[in-house]
Protein backbone atom coordinates (compact mmCIF):
# COMPACT_ATOMS: atom_id res chain seq x y z
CA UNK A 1 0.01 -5.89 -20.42
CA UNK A 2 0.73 -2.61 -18.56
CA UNK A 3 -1.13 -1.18 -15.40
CA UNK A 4 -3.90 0.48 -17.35
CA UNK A 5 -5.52 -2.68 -18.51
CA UNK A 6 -6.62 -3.21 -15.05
CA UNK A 7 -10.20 -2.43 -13.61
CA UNK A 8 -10.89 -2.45 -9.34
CA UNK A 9 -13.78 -2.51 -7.60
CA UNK A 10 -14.05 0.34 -4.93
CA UNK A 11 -15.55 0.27 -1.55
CA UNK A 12 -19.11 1.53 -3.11
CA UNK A 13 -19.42 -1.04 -5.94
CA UNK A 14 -18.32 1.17 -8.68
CA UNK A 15 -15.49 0.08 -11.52
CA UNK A 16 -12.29 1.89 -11.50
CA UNK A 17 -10.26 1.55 -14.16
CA UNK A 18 -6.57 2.75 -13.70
CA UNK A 19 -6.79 4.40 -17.23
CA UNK A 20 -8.11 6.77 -14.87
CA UNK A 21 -4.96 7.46 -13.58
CA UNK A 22 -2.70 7.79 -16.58
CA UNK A 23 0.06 10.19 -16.23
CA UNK A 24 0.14 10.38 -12.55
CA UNK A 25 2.16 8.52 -9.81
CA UNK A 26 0.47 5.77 -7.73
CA UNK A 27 1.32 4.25 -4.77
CA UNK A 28 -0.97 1.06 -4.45
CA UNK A 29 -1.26 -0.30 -0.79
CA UNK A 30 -2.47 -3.59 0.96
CA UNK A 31 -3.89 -2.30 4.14
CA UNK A 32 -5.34 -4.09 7.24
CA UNK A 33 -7.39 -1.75 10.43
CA UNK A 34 -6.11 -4.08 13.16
CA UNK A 35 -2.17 -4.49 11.95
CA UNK A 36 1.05 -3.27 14.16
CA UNK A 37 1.35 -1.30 10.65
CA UNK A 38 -1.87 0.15 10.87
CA UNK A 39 -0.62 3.85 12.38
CA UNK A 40 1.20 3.91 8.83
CA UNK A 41 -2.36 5.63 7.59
CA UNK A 42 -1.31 8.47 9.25
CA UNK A 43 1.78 9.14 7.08
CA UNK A 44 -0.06 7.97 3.84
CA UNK A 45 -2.78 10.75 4.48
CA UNK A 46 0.04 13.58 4.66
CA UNK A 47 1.79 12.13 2.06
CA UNK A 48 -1.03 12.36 0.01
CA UNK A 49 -2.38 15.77 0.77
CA UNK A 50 1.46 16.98 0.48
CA UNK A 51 1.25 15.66 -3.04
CA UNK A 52 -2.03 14.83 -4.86
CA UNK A 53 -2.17 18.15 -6.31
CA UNK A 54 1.01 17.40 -8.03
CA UNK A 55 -0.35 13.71 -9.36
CA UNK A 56 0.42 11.62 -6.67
CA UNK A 57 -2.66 8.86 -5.75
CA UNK A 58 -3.51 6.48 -3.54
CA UNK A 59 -4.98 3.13 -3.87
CA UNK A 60 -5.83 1.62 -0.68
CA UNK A 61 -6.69 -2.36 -1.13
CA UNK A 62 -7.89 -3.54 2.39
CA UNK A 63 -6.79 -7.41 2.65
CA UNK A 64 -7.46 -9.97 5.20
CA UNK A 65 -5.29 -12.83 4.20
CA UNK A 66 -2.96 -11.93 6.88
CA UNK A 67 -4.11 -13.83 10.67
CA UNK A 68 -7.63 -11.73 9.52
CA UNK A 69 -6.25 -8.39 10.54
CA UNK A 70 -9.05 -6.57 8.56
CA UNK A 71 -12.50 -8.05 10.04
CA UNK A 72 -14.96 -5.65 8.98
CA UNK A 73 -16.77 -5.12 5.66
CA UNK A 74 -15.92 -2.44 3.44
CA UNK A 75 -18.39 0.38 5.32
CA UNK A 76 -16.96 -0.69 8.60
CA UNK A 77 -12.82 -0.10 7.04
CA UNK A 78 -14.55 3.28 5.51
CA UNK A 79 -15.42 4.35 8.83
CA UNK A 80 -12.48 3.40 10.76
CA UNK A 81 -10.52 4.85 8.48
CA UNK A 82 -12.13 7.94 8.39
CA UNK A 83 -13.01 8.71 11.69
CA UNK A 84 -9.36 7.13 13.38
CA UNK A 85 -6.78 8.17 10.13
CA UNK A 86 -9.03 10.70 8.74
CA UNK A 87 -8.09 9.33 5.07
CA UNK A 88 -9.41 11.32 2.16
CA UNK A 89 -7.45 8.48 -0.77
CA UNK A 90 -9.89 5.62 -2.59
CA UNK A 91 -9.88 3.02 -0.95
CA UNK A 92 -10.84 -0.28 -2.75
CA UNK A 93 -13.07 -3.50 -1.93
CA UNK A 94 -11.75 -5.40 0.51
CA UNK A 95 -9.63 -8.44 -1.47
CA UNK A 96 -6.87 -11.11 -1.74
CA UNK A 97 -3.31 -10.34 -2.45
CA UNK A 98 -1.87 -14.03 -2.67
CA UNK A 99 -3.27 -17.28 -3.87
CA UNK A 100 -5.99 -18.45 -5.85
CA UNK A 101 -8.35 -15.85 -5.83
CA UNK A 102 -5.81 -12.59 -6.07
CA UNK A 103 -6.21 -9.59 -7.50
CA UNK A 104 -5.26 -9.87 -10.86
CA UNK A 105 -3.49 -6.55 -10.47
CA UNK A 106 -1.64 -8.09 -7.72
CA UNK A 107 -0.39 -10.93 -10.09
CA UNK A 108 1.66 -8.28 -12.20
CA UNK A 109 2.62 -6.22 -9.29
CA UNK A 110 4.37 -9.31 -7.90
CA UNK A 111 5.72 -10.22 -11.33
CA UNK A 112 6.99 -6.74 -11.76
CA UNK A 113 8.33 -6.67 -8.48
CA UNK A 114 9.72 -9.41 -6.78
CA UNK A 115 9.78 -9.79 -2.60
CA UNK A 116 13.57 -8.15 -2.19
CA UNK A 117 13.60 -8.71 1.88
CA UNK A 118 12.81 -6.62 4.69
CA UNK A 119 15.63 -4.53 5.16
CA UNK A 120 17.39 -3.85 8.64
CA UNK A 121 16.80 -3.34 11.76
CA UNK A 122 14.29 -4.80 14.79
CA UNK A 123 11.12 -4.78 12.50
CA UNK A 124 12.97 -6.33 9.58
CA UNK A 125 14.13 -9.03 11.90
CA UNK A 126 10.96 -9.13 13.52
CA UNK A 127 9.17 -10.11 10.21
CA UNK A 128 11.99 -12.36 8.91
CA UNK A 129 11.94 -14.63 12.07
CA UNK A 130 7.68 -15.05 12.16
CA UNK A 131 7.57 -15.67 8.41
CA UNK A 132 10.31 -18.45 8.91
CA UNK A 133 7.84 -19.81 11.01
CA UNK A 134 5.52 -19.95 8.84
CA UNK A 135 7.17 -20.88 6.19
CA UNK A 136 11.04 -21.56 5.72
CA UNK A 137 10.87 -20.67 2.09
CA UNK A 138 8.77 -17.68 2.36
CA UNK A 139 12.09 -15.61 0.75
CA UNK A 140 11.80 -17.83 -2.47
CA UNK A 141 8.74 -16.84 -3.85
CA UNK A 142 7.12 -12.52 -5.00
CA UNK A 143 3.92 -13.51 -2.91
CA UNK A 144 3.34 -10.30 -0.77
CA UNK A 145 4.20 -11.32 2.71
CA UNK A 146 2.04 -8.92 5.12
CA UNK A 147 -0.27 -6.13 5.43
CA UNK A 148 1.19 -2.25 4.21
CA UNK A 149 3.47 -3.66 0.89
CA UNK A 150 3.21 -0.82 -1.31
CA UNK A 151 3.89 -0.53 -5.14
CA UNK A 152 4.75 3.19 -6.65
CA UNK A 153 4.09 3.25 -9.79
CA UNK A 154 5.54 5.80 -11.91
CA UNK A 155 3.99 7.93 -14.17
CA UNK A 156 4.20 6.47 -17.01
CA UNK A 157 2.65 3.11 -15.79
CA UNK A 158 5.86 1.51 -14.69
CA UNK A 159 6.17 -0.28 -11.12
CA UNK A 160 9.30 1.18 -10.12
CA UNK A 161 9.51 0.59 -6.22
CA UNK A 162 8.03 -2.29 -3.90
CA UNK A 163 8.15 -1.31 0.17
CA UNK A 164 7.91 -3.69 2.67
CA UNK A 165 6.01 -2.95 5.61
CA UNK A 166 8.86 -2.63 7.15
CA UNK A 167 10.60 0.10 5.45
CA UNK A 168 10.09 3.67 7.29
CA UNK A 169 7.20 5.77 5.87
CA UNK A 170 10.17 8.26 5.75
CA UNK A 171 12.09 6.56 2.86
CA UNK A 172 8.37 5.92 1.21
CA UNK A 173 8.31 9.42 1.05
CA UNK A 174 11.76 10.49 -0.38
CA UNK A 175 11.13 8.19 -3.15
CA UNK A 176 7.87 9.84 -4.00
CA UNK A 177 9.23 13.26 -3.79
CA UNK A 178 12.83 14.50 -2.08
CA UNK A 179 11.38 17.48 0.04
CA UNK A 180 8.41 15.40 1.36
CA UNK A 181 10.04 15.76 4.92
CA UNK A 182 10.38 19.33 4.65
CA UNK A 183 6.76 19.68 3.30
CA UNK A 184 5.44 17.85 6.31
CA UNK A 185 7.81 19.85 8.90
CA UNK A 186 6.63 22.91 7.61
CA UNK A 187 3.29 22.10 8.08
CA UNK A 188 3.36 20.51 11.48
CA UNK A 189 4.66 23.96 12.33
CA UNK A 190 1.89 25.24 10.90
CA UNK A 191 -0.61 23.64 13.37
């Protein structure tokens, strides 16, 4: 089994298949329009006009499994999106990333990479102390524990990184490519 065996549905109906996106780099994204990770559009739109000419996409998966932080239907996420974040990336049909009715794509995500922990600092320990809450064993298990995980795939169809939520945009973005922050200062200056 390898990432291009699996099909999505996008936010118009029509089958993707991620044959489609052999030999580039993908950086697949549970997203929510009403999360305190939400902003993190922002950076994923300059990250991926900094890069998609150089084979960098996108896959936006709006989810809703977490305390239903993404009410609308898929034309109402469109237009938030595009109108708020002005995002330009496919974005999928709104779907589960945990339990019985997951993504299958999610199931080897997870199995390719496991839930590692949320790093340091106030949002890491932020997220640690509600899951506990929740669920004192919520460490144990690869189930993807809130809106904004994202998978980079590599391109030759391997799932090389898994960021938390919690992990800066900033570090997203030296994995992808080491000069992103240089890209992005230059072009701020731009403005």
């Amino acid at each position: 089994m390898s990432i291009y065996d699996f099909k999505l549905e996008d936010n118009q109906g029509r089958t993707v298949a991620l044959e489609e996106f052999r030999g580039k780099m993908l950086l697949i994204v549970n997203t929510a329009t009403h999360c305190g990770f939400t902003s993190q559009y922002r950076a994923l739109e300059e990250l991926y006009q900094a890069f998609r000419k150089k084979g960098l996409e996108i896959l936006d998966i709006p989810c809703n499994q977490f305390l239903g932080q993404a009410p609308e239907d898929d034309a109402g996420i469109e237009k938030f999106c595009s109108l708020k974040y002005h995002t330009t990336f496919p974005r999928m049909k709104k779907a589960n990333v945990n339990g019985p009715h997951e993504l299958p794509l999610y199931t080897y995500l997870k199995s390719e990479k496991g839930f590692q922990g949320f790093g340091k600092g106030a949002k890491a320990l932020g997220m640690s102390l509600f899951l506990r809450q929740r669920d004192w064993h919520y460490k144990e298990n690869p189930d993807i524990k809130w809106n904004f995980t994202k998978f980079l795939v590599d391109r030759e169809g391997h799932v090389v990184e898994r960021f938390e939520p919690t992990e800066s945009m900033d570090k997203v973005a030296r994995v992808v490519h080491p000069v992103y922050r240089t890209a992005i200062r230059m072009e701020r200056a731009d403005r």
